[in-house]
C-alpha atoms as a PDB file:
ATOM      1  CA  UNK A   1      -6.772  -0.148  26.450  1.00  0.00           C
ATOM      2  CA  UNK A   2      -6.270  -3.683  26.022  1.00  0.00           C
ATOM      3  CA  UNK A   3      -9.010  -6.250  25.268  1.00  0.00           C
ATOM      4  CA  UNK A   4      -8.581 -10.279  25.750  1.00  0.00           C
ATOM      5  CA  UNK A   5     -11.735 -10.729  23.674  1.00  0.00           C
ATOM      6  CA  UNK A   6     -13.416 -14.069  24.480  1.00  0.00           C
ATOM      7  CA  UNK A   7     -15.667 -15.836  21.880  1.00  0.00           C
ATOM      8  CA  UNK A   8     -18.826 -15.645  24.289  1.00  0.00           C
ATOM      9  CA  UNK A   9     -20.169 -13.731  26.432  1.00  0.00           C
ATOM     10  CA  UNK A  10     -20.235 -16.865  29.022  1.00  0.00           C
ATOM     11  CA  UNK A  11     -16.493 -16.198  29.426  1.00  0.00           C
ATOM     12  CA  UNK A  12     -14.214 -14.177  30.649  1.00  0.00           C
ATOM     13  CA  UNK A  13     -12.601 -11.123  28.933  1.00  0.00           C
ATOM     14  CA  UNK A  14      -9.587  -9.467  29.665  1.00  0.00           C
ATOM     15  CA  UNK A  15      -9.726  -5.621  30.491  1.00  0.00           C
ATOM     16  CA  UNK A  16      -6.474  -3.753  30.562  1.00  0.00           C
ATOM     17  CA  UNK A  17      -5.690   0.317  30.783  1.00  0.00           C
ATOM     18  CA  UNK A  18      -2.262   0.990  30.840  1.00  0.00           C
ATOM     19  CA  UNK A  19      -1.280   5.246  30.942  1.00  0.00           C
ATOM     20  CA  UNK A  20       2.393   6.263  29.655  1.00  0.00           C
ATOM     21  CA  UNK A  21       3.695   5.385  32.535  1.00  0.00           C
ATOM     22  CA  UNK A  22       2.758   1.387  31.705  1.00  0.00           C
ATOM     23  CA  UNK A  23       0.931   1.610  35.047  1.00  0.00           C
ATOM     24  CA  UNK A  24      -1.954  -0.757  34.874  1.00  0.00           C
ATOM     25  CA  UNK A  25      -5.786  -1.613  36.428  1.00  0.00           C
ATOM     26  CA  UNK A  26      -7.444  -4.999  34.827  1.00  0.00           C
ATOM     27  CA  UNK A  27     -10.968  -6.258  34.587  1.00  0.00           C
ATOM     28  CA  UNK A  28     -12.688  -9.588  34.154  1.00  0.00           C
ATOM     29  CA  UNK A  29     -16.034  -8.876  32.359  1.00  0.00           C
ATOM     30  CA  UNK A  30     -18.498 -10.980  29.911  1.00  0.00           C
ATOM     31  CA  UNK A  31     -20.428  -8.787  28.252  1.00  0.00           C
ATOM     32  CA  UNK A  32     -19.808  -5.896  25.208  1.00  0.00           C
ATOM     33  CA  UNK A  33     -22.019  -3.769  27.249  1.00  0.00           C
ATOM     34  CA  UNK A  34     -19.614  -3.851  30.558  1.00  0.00           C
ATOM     35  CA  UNK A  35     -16.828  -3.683  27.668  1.00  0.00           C
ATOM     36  CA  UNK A  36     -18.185  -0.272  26.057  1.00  0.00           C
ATOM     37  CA  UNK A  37     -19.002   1.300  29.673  1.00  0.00           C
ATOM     38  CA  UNK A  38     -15.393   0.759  30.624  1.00  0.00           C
ATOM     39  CA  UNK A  39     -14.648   2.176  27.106  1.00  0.00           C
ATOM     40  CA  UNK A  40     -17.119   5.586  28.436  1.00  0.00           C
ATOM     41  CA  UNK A  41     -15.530   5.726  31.739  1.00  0.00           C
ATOM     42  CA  UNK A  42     -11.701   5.534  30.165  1.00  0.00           C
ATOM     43  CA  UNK A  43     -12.086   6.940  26.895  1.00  0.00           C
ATOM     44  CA  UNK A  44      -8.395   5.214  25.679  1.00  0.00           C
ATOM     45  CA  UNK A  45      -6.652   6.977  22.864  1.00  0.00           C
ATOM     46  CA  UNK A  46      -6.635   3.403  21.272  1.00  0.00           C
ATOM     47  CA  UNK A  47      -8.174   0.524  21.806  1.00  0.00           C
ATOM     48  CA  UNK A  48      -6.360  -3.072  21.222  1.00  0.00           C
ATOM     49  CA  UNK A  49      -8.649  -5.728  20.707  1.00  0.00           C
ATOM     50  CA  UNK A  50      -6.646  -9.514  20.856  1.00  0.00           C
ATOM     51  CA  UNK A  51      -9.531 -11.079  18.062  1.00  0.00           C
ATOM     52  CA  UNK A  52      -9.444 -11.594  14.565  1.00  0.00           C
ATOM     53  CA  UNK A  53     -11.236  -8.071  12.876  1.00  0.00           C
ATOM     54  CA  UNK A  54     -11.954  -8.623   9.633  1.00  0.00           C
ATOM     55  CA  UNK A  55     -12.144 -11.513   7.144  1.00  0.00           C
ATOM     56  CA  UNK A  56      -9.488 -12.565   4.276  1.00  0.00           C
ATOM     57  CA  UNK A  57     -10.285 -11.431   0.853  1.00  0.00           C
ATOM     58  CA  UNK A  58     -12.759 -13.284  -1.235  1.00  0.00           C
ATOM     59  CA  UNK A  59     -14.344 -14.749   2.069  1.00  0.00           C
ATOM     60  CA  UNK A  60     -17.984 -13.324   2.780  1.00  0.00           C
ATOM     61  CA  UNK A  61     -18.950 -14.438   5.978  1.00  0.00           C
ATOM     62  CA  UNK A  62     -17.084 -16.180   8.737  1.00  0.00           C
ATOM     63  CA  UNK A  63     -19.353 -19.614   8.541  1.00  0.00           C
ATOM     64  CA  UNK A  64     -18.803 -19.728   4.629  1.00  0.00           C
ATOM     65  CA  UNK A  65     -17.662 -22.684   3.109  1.00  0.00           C
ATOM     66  CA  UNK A  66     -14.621 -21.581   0.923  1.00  0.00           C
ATOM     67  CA  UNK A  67     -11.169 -22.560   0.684  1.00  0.00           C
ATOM     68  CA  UNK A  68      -9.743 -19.035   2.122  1.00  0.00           C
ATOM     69  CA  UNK A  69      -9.204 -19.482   5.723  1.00  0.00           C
ATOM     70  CA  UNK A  70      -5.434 -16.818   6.146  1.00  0.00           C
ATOM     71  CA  UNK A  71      -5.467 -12.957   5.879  1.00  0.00           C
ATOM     72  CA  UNK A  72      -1.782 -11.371   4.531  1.00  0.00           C
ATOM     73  CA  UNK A  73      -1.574 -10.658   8.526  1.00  0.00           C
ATOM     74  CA  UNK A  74      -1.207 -14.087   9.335  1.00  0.00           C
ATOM     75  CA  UNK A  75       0.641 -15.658   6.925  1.00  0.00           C
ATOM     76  CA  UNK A  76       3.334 -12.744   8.040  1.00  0.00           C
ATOM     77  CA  UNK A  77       3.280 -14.214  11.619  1.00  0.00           C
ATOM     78  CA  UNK A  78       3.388 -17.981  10.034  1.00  0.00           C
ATOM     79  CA  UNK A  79       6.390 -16.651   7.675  1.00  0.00           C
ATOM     80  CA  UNK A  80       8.361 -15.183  10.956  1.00  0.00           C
ATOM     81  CA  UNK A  81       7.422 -18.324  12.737  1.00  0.00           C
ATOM     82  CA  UNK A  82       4.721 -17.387  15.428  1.00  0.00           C
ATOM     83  CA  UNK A  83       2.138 -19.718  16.385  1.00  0.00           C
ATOM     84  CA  UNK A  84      -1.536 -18.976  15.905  1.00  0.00           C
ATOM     85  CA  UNK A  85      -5.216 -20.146  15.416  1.00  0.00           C
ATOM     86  CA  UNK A  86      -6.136 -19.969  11.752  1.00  0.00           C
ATOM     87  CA  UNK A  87      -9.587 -17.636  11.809  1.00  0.00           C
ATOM     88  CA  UNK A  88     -11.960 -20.344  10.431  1.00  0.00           C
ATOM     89  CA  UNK A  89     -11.001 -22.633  12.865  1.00  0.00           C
ATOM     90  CA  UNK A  90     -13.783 -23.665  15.102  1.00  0.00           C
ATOM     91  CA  UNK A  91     -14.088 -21.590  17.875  1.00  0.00           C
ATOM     92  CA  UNK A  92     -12.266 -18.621  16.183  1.00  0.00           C
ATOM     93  CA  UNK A  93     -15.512 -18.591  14.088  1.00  0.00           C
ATOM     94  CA  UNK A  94     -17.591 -16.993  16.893  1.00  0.00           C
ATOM     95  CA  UNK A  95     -14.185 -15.048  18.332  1.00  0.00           C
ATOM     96  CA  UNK A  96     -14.273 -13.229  14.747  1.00  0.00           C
ATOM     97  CA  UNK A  97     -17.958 -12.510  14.342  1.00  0.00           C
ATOM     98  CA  UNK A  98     -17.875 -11.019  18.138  1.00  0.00           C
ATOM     99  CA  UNK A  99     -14.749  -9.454  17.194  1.00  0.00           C
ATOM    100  CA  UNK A 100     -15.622  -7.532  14.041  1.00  0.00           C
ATOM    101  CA  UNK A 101     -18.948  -6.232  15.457  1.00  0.00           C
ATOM    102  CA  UNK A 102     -17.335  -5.022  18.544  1.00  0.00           C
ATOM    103  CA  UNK A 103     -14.676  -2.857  16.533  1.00  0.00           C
ATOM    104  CA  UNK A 104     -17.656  -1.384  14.512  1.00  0.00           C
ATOM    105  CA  UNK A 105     -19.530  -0.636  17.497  1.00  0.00           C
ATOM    106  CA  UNK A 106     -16.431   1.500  19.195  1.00  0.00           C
ATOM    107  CA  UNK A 107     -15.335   2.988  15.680  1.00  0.00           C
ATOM    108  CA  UNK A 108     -18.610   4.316  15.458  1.00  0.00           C
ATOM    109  CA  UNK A 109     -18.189   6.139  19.013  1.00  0.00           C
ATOM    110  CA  UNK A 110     -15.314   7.486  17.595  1.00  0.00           C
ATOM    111  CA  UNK A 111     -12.625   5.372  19.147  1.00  0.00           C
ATOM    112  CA  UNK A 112      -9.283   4.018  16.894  1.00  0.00           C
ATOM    113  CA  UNK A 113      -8.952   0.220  17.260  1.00  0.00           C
ATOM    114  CA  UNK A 114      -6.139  -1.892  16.277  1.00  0.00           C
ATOM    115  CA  UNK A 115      -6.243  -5.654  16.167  1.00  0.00           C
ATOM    116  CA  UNK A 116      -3.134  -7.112  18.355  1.00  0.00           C
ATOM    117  CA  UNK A 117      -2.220 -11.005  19.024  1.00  0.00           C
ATOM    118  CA  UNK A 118      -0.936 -10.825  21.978  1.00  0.00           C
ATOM    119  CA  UNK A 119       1.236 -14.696  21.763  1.00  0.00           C
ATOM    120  CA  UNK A 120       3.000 -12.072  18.554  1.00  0.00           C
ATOM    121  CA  UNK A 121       3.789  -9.710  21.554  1.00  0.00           C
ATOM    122  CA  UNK A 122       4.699 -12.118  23.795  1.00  0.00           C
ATOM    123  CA  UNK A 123       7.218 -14.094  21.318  1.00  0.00           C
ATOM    124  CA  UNK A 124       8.932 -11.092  19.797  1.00  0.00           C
ATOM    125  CA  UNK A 125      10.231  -9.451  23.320  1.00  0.00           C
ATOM    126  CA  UNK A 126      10.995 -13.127  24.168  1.00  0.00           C
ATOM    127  CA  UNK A 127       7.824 -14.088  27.019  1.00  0.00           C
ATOM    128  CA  UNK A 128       6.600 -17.154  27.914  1.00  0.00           C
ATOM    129  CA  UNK A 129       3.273 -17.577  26.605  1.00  0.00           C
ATOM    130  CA  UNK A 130       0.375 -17.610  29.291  1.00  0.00           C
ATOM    131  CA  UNK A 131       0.559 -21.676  28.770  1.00  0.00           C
ATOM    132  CA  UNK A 132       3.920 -21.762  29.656  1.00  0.00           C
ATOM    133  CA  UNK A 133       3.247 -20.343  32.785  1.00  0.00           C
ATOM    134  CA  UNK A 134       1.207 -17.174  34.483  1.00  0.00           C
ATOM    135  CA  UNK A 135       3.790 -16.281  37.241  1.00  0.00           C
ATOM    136  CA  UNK A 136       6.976 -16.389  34.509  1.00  0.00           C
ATOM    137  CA  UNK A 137       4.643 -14.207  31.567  1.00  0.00           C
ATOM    138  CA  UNK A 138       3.876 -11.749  34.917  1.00  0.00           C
ATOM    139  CA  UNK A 139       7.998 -11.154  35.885  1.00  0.00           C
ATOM    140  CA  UNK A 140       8.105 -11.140  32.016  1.00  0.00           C
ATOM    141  CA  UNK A 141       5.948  -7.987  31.652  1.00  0.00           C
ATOM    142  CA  UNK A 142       7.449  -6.257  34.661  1.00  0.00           C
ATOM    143  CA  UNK A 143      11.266  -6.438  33.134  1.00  0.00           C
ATOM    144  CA  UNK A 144       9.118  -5.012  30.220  1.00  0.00           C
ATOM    145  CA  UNK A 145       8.315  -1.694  32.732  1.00  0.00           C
ATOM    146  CA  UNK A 146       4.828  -2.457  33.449  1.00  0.00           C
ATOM    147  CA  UNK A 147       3.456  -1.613  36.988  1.00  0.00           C
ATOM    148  CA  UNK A 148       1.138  -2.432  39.431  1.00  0.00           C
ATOM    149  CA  UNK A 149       0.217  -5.982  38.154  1.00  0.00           C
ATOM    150  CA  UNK A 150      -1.736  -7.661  41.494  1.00  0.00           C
ATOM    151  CA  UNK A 151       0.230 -10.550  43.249  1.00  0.00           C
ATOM    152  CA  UNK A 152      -1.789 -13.333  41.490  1.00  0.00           C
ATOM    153  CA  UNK A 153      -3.171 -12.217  37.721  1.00  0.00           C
ATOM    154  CA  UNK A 154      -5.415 -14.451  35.072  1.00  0.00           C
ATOM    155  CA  UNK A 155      -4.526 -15.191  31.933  1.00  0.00           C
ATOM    156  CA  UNK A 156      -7.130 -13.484  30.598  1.00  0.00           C
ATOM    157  CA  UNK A 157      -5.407 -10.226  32.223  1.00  0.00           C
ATOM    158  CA  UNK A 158      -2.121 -10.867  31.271  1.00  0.00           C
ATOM    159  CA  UNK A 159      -2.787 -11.219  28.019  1.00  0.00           C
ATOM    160  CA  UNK A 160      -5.011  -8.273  28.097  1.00  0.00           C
ATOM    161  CA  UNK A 161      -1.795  -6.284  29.923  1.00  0.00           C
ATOM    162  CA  UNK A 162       0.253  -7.010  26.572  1.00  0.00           C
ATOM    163  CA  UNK A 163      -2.563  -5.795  23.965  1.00  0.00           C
ATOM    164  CA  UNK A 164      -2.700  -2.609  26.155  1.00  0.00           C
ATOM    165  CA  UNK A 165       1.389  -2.871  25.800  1.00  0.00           C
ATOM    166  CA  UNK A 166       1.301  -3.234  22.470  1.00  0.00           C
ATOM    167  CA  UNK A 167      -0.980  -0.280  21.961  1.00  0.00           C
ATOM    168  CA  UNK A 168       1.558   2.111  24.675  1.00  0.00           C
ATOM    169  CA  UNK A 169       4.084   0.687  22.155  1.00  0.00           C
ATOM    170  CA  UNK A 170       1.879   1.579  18.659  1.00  0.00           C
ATOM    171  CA  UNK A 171       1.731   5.203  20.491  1.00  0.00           C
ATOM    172  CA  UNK A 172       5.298   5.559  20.576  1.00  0.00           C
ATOM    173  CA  UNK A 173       5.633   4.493  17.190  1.00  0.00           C
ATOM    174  CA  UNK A 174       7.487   1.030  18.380  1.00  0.00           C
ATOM    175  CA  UNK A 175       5.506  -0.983  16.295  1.00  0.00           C
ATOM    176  CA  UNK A 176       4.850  -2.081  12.558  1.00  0.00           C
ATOM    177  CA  UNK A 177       1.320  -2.950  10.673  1.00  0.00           C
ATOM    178  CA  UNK A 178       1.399  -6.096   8.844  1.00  0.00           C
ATOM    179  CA  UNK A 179      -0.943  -6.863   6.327  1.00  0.00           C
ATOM    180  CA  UNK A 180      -3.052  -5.970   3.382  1.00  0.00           C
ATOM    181  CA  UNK A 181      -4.852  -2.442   4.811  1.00  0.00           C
ATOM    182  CA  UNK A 182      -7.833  -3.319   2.435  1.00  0.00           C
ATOM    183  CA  UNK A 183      -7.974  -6.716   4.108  1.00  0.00           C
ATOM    184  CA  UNK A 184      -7.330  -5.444   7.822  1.00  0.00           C
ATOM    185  CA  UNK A 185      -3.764  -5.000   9.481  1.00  0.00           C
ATOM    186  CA  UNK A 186      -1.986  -6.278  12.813  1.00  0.00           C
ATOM    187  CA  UNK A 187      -0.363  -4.403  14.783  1.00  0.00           C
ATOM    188  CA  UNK A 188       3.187  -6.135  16.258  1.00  0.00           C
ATOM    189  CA  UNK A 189       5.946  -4.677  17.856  1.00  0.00           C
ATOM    190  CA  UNK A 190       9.145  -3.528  16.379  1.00  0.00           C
ATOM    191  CA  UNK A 191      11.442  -5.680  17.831  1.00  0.00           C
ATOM    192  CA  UNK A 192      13.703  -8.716  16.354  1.00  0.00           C
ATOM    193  CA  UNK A 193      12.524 -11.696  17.963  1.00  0.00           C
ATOM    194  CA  UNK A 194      14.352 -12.808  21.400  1.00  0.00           C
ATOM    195  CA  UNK A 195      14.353 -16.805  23.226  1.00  0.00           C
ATOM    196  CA  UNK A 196      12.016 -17.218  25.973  1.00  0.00           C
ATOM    197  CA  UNK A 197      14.618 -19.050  27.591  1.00  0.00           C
ATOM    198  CA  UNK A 198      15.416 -17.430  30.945  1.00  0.00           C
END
């Protein structure tokens, strides 16, 4: 399962299963009730969550005031040039907190989750990024082998299609953990970065 966490409940989240097969069913849902009942109704081997999951080292809380705002996790994706939202940066703040009590909450019902990035995904099998544009990042993910995507898909779905990828892919054993593991890891996939040019 793939989850395009949002920051609030108010907006949308991304639901994605995916089987072996990489064929898919999405959801758009708001809260982390609808979010654990699809969890109870699929019961995924492993759940990828696209949301910061744990703080950097030395940092106590999210809202802090402190001068350490990278985990070892990103400053790998910074060092192999990938593009992303430094935790502590506004609305990351509330992503994180939502993010890191969510991944308790299913670890506890025994569930393994990995944190993914999606845009990490995306850049390393050589996607366009949702921003770039939804119907290029769809025909993107079906070269990839994924199946049954509807005619006209969200952002919040695609993106949610590539965690769930990304997890198929962690199954197989396609994919590396970066990171400190006492800080929390990423999982990426193995792959040497391709263009996005088409």
């Amino acid at each position: 399962m793939g989850i395009d966490l949002a920051g609030s409940e108010r907006r949308n989240t991304g639901i994605c299963v995916m089987d072996e097969r990489r064929n898919v069913k999405t959801w758009i849902v708001h809260t982390d009730k609808e979010i654990v009942e699809l969890v109870k109704e699929y019961m995924p081997e492993v759940i990828a969550i696209d949301a910061p999951l744990s703080l950097p080292k030395g940092r106590k809380r999210i809202d802090e005031k402190c001068d350490i705002h990278f985990r070892l996790c990103d400053l790998e994706l910074r060092k192999r040039g990938i593009k992303f939202f430094p935790i502590t940066l506004g609305p990351m703040r509330m992503l994180t907190r939502r993010g890191i009590v969510l991944k308790k909450k299913l670890q506890q019902m025994g569930f393994e989750v990995i944190e993914v990035y999606p845009g990490a995904t995306q850049d390393l099998f050589g996607l366009p990024r949702k921003q770039q544009g939804l119907e290029r990042l769809k025909k993107g993910l079906e070269r990839l082998g994924v199946k049954g995507l509807k005619d006209v898909m969200s952002g919040d779905e695609l993106d949610a299609i590539t965690a769930a990828l990304t997890a198929i892919l962690y199954l197989e054993g396609k994919c590396e953990e970066i990171g400190d593991p006492s800080e929390g890891l990423m999982v990426i996939p193995k792959v040497k970065r391709k263009s996005s040019r088409e």
